[in-house]
Protein backbone atom coordinates (compact mmCIF):
# COMPACT_ATOMS: atom_id res chain seq x y z
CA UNK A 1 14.28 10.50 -16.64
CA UNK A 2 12.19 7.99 -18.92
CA UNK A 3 8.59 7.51 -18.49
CA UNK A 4 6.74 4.54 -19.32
CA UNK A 5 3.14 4.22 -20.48
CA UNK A 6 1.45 1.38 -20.43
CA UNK A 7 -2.02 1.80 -22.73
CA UNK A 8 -4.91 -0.42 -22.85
CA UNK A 9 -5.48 -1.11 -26.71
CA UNK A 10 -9.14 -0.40 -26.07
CA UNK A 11 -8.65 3.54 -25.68
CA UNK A 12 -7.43 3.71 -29.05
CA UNK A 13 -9.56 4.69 -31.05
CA UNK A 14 -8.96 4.17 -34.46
CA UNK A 15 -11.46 5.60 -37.85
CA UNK A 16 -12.77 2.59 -40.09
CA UNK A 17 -11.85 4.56 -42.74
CA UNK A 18 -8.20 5.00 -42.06
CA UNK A 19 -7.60 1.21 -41.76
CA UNK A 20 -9.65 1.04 -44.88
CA UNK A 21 -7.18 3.40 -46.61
CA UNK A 22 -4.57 1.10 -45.46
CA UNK A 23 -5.81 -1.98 -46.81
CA UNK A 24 -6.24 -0.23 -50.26
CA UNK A 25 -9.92 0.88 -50.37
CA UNK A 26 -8.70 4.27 -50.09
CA UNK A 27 -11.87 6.56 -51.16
CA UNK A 28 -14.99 4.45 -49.63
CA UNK A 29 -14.67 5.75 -46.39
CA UNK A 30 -15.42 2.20 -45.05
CA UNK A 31 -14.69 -1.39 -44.83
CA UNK A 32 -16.25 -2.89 -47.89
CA UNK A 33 -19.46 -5.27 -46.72
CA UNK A 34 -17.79 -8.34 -48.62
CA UNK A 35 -14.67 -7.70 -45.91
CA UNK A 36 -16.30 -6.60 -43.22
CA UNK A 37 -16.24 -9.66 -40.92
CA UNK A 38 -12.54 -10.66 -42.12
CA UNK A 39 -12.16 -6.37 -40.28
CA UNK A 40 -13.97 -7.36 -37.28
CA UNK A 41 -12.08 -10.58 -36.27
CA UNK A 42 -8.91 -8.25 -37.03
CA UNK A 43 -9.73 -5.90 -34.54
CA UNK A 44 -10.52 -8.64 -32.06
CA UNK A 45 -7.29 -10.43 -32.24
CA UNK A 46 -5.30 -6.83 -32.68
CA UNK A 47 -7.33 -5.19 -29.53
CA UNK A 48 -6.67 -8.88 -27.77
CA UNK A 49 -3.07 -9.64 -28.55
CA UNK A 50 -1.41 -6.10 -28.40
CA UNK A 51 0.16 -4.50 -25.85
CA UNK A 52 0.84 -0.98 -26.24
CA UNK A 53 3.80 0.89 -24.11
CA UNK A 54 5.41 4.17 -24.97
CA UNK A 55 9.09 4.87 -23.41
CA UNK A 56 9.38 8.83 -23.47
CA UNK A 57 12.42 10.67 -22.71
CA UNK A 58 13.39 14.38 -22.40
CA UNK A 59 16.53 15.66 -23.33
CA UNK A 60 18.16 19.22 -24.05
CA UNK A 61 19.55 20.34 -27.31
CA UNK A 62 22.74 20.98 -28.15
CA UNK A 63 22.84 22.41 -31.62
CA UNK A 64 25.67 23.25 -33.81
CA UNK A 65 24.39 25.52 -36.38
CA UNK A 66 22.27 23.58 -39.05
CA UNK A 67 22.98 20.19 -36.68
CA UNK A 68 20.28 18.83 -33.82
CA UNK A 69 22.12 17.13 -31.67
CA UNK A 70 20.83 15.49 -28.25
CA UNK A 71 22.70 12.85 -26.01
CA UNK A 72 25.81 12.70 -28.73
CA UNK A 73 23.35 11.72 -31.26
CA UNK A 74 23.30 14.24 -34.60
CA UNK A 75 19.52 14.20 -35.74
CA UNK A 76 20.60 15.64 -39.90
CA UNK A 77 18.47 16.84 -42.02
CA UNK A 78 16.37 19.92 -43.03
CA UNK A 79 13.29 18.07 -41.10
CA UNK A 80 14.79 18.02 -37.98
CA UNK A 81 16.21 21.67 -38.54
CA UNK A 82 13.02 22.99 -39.02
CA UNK A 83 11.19 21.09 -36.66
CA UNK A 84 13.58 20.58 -33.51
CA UNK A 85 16.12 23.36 -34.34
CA UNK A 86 14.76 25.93 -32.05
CA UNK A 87 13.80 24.00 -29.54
CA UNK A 88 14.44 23.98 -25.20
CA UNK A 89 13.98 20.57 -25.30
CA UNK A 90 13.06 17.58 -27.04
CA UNK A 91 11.24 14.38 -26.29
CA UNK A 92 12.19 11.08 -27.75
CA UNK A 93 9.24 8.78 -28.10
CA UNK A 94 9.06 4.90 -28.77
CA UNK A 95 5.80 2.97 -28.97
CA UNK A 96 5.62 -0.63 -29.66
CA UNK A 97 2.29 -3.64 -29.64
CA UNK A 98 4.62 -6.24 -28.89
CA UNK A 99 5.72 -9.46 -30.33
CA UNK A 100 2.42 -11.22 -30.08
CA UNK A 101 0.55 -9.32 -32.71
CA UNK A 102 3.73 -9.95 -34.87
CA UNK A 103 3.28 -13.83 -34.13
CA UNK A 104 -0.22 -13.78 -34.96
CA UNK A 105 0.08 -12.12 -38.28
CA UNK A 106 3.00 -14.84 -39.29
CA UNK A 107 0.48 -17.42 -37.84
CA UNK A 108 -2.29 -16.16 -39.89
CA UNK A 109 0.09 -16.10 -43.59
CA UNK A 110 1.55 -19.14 -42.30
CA UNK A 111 -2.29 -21.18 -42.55
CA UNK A 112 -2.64 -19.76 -45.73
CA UNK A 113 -4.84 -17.00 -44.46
CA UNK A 114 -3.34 -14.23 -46.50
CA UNK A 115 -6.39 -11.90 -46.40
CA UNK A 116 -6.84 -12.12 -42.68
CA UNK A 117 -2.92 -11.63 -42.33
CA UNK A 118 -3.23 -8.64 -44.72
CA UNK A 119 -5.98 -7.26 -42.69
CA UNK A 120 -4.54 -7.50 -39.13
CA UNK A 121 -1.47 -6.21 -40.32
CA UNK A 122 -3.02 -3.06 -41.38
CA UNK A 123 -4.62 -3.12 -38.81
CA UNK A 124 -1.78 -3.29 -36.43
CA UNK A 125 0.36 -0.60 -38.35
CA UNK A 126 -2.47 1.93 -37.34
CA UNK A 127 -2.76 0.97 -33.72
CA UNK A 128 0.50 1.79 -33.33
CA UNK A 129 0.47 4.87 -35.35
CA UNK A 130 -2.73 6.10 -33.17
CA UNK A 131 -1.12 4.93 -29.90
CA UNK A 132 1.72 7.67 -30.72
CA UNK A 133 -0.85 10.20 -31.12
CA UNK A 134 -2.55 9.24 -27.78
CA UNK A 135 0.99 9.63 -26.44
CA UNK A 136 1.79 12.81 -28.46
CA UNK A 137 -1.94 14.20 -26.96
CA UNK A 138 -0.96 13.39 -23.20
CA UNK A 139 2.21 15.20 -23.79
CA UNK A 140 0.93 18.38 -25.46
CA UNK A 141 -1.80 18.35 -23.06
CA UNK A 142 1.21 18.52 -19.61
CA UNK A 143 3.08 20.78 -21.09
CA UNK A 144 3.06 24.63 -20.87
CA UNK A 145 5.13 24.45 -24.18
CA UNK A 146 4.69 24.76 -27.83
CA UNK A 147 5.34 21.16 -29.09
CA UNK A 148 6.51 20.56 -33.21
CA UNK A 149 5.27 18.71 -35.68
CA UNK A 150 6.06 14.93 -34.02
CA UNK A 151 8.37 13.57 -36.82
CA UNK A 152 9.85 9.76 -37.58
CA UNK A 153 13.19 7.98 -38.82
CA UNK A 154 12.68 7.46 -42.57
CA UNK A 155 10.02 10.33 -42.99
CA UNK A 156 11.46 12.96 -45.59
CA UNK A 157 15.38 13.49 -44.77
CA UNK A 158 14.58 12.48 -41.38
CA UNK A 159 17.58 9.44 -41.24
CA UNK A 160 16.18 5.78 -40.63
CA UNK A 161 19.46 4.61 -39.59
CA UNK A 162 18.34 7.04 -35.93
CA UNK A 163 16.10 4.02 -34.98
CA UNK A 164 19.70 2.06 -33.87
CA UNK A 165 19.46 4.91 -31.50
CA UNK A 166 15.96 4.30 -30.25
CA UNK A 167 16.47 0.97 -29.99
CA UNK A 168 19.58 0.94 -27.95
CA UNK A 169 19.01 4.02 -25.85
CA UNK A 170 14.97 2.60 -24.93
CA UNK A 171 15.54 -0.87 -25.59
CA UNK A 172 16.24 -1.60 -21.93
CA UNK A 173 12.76 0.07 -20.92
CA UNK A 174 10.94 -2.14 -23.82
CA UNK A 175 11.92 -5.45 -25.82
CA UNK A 176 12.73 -3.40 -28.86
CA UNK A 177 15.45 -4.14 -31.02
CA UNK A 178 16.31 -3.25 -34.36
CA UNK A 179 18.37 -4.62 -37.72
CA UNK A 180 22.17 -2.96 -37.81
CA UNK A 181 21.18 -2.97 -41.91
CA UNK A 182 17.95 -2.35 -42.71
CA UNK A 183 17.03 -0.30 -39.28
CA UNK A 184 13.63 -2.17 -38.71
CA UNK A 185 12.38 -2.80 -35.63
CA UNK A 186 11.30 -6.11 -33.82
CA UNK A 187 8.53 -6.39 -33.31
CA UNK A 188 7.43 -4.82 -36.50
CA UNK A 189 4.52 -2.58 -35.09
CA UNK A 190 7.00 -0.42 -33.26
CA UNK A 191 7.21 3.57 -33.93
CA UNK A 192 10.08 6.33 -33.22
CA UNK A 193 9.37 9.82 -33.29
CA UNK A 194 10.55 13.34 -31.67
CA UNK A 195 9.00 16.05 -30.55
CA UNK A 196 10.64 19.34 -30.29
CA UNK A 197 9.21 21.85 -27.21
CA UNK A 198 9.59 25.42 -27.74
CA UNK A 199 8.02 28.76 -25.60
């Protein structure tokens, strides 16, 4: 059975100094002052424009011994091994902001804004990345199990090519799709991830 969150943008919270990392001021801890306003009107559009929702879906695994396999999908790799491999169950989780923040970042490169663009894309890669955590948090906090590391297509051996599977198992849930070739999503600001749950 899938649940479906929807989140308000506003109870992510997200440090300065992670975005700030992001944007390449890794180090300062902060938003330099000369960029601090271009931040600001980043998080206004990104806190305006986004709208988070998580698809989450439980399923048992059916391992084959060094495989992780789950709904006739083989998750390879010795990530997933030691992550999901002694699992009871795992969770499949997909979080996406939506196409508008995508349009707004094209809109913003588009008018030759190309440090606003830069910004609110950043910006928009960590709002999704701290909406999964929310998500991840909720889940940990239900459950009277021992949840894994949560771990993402295209992290270590972890294969990118699983986010086909995301995309057309959850897709119906959320307008997520994602290229046969290159395995991004649309929109852009969209995150896979499992979670294994153990006793």
């Amino acid at each position: 059975m899938s649940r479906i969150f929807n989140i308000s943008p506003y109870k992510i919270e997200i440090p300065e100094r992670i975005v700030a990392a992001r944007m390449g001021f890794k180090g300062l801890g902060k938003i330099p002052d000369k960029f601090e306003d271009i931040y600001k009107k980043a998080c206004e559009i990104a806190f305006n424009v986004s709208k988070p929702v998580a698809v989450v879906e439980d399923y048992e695994l059916l391992s084959k011994g060094r495989e992780v396999e789950i709904d006739g999908v083989k998750i390879t790799g010795n990530l997933a091994f030691s992550q999901l491999g002694k699992s009871v169950k795992i969770s499949a989780l997909l979080v996406t902001l939506g196409r508008e923040l995508d349009d707004k970042i094209s809109e913003l490169h588009r008018e030759g804004k190309a440090v606003e663009s830069f910004a609110l894309d950043a910006l928009g890669s960590e709002l999704a990345e701290f909406t999964a955590r929310f998500v991840d948090g909720i889940l940990r906090d239900e459950r009277n199990l021992k949840g894994s590391a949560r771990i993402s297509p295209g992290y270590v051996d972890l294969p990118l090519s699983l986010n086909l599977w995301f995309a057309q198992t959850m897709g119906r849930y959320v307008a997520v799709k994602c290229d046969n070739e290159s395995f991004v999503f649309e929109p852009r600001k969209t995150i896979s991830a499992f979670i294994g749950w153990s006793h």
